[in-house]
Protein backbone atom coordinates (compact mmCIF):
# COMPACT_ATOMS: atom_id res chain seq x y z
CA UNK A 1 7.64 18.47 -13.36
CA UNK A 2 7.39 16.04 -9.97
CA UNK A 3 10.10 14.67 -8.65
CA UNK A 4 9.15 11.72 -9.41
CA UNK A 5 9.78 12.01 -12.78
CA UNK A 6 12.26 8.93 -14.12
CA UNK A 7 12.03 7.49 -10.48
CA UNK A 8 11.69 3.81 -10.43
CA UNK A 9 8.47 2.19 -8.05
CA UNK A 10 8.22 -1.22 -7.02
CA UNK A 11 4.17 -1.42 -5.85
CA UNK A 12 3.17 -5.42 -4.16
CA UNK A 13 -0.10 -6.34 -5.15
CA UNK A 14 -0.28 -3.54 -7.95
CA UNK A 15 -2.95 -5.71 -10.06
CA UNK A 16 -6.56 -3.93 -8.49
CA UNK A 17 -7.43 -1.50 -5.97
CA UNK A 18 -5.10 1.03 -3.80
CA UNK A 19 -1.97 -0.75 -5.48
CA UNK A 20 -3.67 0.20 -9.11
CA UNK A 21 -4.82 3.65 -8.38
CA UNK A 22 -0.99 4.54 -6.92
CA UNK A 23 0.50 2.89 -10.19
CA UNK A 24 -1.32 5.24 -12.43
CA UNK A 25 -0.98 8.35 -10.22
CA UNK A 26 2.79 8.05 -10.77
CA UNK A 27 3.03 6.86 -13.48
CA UNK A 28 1.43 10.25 -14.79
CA UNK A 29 4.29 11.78 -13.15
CA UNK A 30 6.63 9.87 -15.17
CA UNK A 31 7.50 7.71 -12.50
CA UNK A 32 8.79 3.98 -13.92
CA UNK A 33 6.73 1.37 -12.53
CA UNK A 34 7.13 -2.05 -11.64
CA UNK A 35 3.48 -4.28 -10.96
CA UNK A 36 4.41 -6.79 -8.86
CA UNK A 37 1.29 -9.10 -7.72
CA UNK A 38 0.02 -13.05 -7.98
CA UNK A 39 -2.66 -12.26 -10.31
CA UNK A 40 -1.50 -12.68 -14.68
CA UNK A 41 -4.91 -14.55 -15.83
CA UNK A 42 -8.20 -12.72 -15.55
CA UNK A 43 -10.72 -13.58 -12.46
CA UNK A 44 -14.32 -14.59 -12.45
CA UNK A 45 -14.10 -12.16 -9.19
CA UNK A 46 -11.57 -10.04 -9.08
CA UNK A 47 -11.03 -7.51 -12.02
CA UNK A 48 -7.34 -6.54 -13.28
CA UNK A 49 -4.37 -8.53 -13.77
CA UNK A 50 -0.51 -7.57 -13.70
CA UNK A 51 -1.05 -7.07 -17.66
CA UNK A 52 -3.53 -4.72 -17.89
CA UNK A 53 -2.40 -2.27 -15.44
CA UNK A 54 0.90 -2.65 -17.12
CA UNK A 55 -1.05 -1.26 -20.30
CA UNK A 56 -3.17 1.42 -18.34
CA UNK A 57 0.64 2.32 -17.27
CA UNK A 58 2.16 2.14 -20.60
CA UNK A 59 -1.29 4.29 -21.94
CA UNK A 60 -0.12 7.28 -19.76
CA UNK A 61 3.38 7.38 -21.09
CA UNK A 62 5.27 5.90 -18.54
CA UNK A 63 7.89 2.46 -18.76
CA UNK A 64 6.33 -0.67 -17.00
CA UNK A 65 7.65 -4.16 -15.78
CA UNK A 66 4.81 -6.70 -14.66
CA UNK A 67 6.06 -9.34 -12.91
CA UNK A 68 4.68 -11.76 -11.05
CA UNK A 69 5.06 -12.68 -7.83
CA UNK A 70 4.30 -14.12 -4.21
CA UNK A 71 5.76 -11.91 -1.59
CA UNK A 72 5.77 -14.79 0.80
CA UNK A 73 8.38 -15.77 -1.23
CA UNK A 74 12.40 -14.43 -0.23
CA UNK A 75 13.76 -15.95 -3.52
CA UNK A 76 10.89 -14.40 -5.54
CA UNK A 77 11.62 -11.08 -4.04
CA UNK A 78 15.07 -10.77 -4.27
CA UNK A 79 14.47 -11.68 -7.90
CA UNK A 80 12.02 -8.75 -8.50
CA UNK A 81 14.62 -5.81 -7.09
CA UNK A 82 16.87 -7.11 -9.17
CA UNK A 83 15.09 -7.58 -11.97
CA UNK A 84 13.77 -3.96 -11.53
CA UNK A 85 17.09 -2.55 -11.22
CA UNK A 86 18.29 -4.30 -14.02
CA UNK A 87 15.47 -3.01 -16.16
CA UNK A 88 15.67 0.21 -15.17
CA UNK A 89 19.35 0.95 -13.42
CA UNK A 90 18.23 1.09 -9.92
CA UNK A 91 15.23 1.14 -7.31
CA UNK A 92 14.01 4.44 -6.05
CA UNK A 93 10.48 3.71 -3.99
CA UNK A 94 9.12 0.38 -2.63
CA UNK A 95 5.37 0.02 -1.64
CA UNK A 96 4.17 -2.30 0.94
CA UNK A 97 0.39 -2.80 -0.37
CA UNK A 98 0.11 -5.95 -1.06
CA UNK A 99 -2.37 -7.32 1.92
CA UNK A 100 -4.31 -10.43 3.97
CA UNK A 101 -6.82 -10.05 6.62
CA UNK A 102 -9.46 -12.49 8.20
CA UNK A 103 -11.34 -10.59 11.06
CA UNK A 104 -11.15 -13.73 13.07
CA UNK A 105 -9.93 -14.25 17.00
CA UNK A 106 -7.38 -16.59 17.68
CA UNK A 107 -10.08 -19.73 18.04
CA UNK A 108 -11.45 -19.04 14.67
CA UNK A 109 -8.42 -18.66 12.98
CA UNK A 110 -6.46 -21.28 10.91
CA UNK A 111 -2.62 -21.89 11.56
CA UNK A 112 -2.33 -21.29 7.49
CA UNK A 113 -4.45 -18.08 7.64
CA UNK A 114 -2.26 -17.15 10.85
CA UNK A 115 1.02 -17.61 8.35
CA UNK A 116 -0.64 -16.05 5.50
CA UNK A 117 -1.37 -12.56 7.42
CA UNK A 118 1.99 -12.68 8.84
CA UNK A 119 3.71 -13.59 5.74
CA UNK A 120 2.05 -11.44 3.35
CA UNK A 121 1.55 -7.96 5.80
CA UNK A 122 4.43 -8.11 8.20
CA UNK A 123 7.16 -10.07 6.82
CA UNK A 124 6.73 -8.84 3.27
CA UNK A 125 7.76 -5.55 5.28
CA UNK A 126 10.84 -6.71 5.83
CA UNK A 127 11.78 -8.72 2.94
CA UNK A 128 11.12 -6.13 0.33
CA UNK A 129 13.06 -3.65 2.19
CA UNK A 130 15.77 -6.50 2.96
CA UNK A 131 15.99 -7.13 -0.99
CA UNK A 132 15.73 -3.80 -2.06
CA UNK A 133 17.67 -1.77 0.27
CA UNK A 134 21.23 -2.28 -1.79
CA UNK A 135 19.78 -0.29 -4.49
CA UNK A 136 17.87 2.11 -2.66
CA UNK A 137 20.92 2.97 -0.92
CA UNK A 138 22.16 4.63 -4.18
CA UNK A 139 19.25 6.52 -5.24
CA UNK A 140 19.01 9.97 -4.42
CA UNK A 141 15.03 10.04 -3.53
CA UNK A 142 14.32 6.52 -1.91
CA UNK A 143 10.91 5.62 0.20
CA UNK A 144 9.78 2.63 1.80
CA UNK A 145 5.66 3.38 1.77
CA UNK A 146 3.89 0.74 3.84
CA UNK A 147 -0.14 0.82 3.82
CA UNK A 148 -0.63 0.22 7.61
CA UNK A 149 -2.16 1.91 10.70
CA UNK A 150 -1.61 4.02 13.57
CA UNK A 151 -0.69 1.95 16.57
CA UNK A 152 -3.55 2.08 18.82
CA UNK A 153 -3.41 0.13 22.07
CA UNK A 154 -7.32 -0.04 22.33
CA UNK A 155 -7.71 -3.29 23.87
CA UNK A 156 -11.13 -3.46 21.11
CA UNK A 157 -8.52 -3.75 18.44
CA UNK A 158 -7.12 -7.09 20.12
CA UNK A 159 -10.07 -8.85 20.68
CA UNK A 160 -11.71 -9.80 18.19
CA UNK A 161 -8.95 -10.05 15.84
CA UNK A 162 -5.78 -10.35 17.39
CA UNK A 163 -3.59 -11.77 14.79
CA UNK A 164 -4.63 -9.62 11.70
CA UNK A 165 -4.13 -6.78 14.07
CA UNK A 166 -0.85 -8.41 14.80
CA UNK A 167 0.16 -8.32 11.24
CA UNK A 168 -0.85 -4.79 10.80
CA UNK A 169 0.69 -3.10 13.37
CA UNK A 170 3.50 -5.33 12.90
CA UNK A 171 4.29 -3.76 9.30
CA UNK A 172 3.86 -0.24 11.46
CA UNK A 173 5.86 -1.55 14.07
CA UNK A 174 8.91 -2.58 11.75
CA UNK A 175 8.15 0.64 9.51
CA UNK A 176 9.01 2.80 12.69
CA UNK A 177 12.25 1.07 12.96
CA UNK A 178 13.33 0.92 9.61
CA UNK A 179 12.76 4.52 9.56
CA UNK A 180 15.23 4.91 12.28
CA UNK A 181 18.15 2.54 10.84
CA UNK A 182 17.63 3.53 7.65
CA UNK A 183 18.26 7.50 8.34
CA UNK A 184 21.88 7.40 7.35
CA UNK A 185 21.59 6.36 3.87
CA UNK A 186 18.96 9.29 3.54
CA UNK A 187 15.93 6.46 3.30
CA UNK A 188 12.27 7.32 4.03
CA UNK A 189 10.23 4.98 5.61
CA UNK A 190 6.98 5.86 6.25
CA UNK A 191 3.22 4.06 6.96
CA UNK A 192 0.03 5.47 4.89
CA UNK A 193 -3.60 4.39 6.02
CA UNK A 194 -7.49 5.33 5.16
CA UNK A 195 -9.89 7.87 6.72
CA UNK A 196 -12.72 6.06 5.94
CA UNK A 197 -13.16 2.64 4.60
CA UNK A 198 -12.29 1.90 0.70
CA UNK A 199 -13.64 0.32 -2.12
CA UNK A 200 -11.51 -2.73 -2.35
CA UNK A 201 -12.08 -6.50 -3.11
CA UNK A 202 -11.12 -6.98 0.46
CA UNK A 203 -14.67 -5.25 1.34
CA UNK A 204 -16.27 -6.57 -1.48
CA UNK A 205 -15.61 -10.39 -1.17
CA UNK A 206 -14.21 -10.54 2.64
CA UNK A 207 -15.89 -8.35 4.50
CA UNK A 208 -19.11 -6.25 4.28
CA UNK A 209 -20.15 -6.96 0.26
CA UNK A 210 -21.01 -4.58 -2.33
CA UNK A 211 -24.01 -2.35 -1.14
CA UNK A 212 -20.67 -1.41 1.68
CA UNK A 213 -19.49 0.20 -1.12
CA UNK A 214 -21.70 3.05 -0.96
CA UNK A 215 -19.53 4.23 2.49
CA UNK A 216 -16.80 3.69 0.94
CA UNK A 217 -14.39 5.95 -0.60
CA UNK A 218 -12.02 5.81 -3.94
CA UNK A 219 -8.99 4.22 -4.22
CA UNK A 220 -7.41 7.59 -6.16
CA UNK A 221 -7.58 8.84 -2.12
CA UNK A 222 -5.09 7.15 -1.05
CA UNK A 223 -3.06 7.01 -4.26
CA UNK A 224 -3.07 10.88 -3.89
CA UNK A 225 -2.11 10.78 -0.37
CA UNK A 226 1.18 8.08 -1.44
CA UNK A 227 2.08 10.83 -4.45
CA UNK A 228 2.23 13.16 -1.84
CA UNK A 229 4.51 11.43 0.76
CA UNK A 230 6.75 10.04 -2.06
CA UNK A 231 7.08 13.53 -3.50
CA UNK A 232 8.84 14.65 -0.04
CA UNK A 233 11.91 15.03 0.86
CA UNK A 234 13.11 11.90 2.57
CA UNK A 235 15.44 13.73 5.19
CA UNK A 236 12.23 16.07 5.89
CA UNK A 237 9.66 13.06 6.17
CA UNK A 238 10.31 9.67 7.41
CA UNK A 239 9.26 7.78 10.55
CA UNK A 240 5.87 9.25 9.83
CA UNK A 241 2.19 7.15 10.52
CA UNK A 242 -0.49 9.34 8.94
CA UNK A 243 -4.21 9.32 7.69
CA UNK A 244 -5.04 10.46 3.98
CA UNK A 245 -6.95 13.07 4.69
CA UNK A 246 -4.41 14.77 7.00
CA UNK A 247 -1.56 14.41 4.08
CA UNK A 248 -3.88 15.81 1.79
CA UNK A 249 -4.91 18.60 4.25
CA UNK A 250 -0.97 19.41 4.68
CA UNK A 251 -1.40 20.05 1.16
CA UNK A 252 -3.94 22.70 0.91
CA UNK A 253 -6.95 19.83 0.11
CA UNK A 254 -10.10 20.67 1.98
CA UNK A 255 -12.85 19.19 -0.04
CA UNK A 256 -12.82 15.02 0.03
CA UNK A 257 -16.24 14.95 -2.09
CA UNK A 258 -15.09 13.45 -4.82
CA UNK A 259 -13.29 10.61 -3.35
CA UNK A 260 -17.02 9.22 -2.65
CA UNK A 261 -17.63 6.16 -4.62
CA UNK A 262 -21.27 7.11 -4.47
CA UNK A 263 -21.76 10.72 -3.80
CA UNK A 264 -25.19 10.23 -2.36
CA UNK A 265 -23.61 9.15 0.80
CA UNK A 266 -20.65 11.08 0.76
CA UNK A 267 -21.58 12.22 4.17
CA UNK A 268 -22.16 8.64 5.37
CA UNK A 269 -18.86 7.26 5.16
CA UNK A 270 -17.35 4.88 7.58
CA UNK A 271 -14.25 5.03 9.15
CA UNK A 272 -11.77 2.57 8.81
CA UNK A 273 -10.36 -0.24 11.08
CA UNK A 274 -8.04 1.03 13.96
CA UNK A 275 -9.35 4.58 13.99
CA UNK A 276 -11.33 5.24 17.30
CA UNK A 277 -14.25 6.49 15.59
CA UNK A 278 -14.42 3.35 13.60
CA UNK A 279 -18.04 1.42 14.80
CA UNK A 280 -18.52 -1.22 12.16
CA UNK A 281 -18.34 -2.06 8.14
């Protein structure tokens, strides 16, 4: 049985992508789950809604709370952990996936973008562990999970887009922290970020477009990666900024094959932002 079993997980922008593929790993391990995202009526785009992940959820057994919400929002928040904890009797986990980026420099980028990549990656940091930390206080097994990078001082990463690299490292930045204050109530906090590049919306519609797709890998690689950080000890694992492959190495996983969303080029995958082999999407 995991540890996760009858654990309650509150996952931001749980409606597609990473966010969905970490909702249905746990809840296979019996985990509770709460969906928080914007998205409740189907896209012409963008597939999956709060709804039907909350069934996909439900399908594997597990209890589910969709809810809808902006995480720019502090009153929205606040209302979700306590909604959660008065659904279920508490809050055990609390994923930071929900996510904005524009690869833009400073000239090319719009004082609302600015606020939106700030608002949704960095501050969200702090106001869903702000909300939630009351009830994760009392749980025997509580996480903070943020999906951000390593900090790397590359002056590349600054200039050509300095304030979505801003936001990012600013979730790592207040992760690292939050890991330290947050070690006498026995709370992990820890960052989680890609290998390679993954098959998102974000790459799809912002970035590189479909045919990037085939260097892409799975979402269920980082979702395995989160299950295996959340399954940890908190007092043994916190303060921690890691790559998916290296969890899953730490836990005997060699072969990454079939994380390829097309195995024709599973040995043509590109690396992800921040990482110095990255060169290009």
């Amino acid at each position: 049985m995991s540890i996760l079993q009858g654990k309650t997980i509150v996952i931001t922008g749980a409606s597609r992508g990473i966010g969905r593929s970490i909702a249905l790993a746990a809840a296979q391990r019996g985990a509770n789950i709460v969906i928080a995202a914007k998205t409740v009526e189907p896209h012409a785009k963008l597939s999956g809604t709060i709804n039907t992940v909350a069934d996909e959820v439900r399908a594997l057994g597990a209890r589910c709370l969709p809810l809808q919400i902006d995480v720019r929002d502090h009153a929205q928040v606040f209302d979700l952990m306590q909604k959660t904890a008065d659904t279920f009797g508490g809050i055990d986990i609390v994923i930071n996936n929900a996510g904005a980026i524009s690869l833009t420099g400073v000239e090319q980028t719009r004082p609302p973008i600015f606020d939106r990549m700030m608002s949704v990656n960095a501050r969200a940091v702090y106001l869903t562990a702000n909300a939630a930390l009351p009830f994760l206080k009392q749980s025997s097994h509580a996480h903070i999970l943020s999906l951000s990078p390593p900090l790397n001082m590359d002056p590349r990463w600054f200039t050509a887009h300095a304030p979505y690299t801003l936001s990012k490292y600013g979730m790592t930045m207040l992760s690292l922290g939050m890991s330290q204050e947050f070690k006498p109530f026995n709370i992990a906090v820890n960052c989680l970020w890609p290998r390679t590049i993954i098959a998102t919306a974000a790459i799809e519609f912002a970035l590189a477009g479909r045919e990037a797709f085939n260097f892409c890998r799975k979402p269920d690689i980082m979702a395995d990666a989160a299950i295996a950080i959340l399954e940890k000890s908190p007092a043994a694992f916190s303060g921690q900024t890691v790559l998916d492959e290296d969890v899953l190495r730490a836990n005997g996983i060699s072969d990454f094959s079939i994380y390829a969303e097309n195995p024709r080029f599973a040995d043509k995958l590109k690396a992800d932002l921040f990482l110095d082999e990255f060169d290009g999407i």
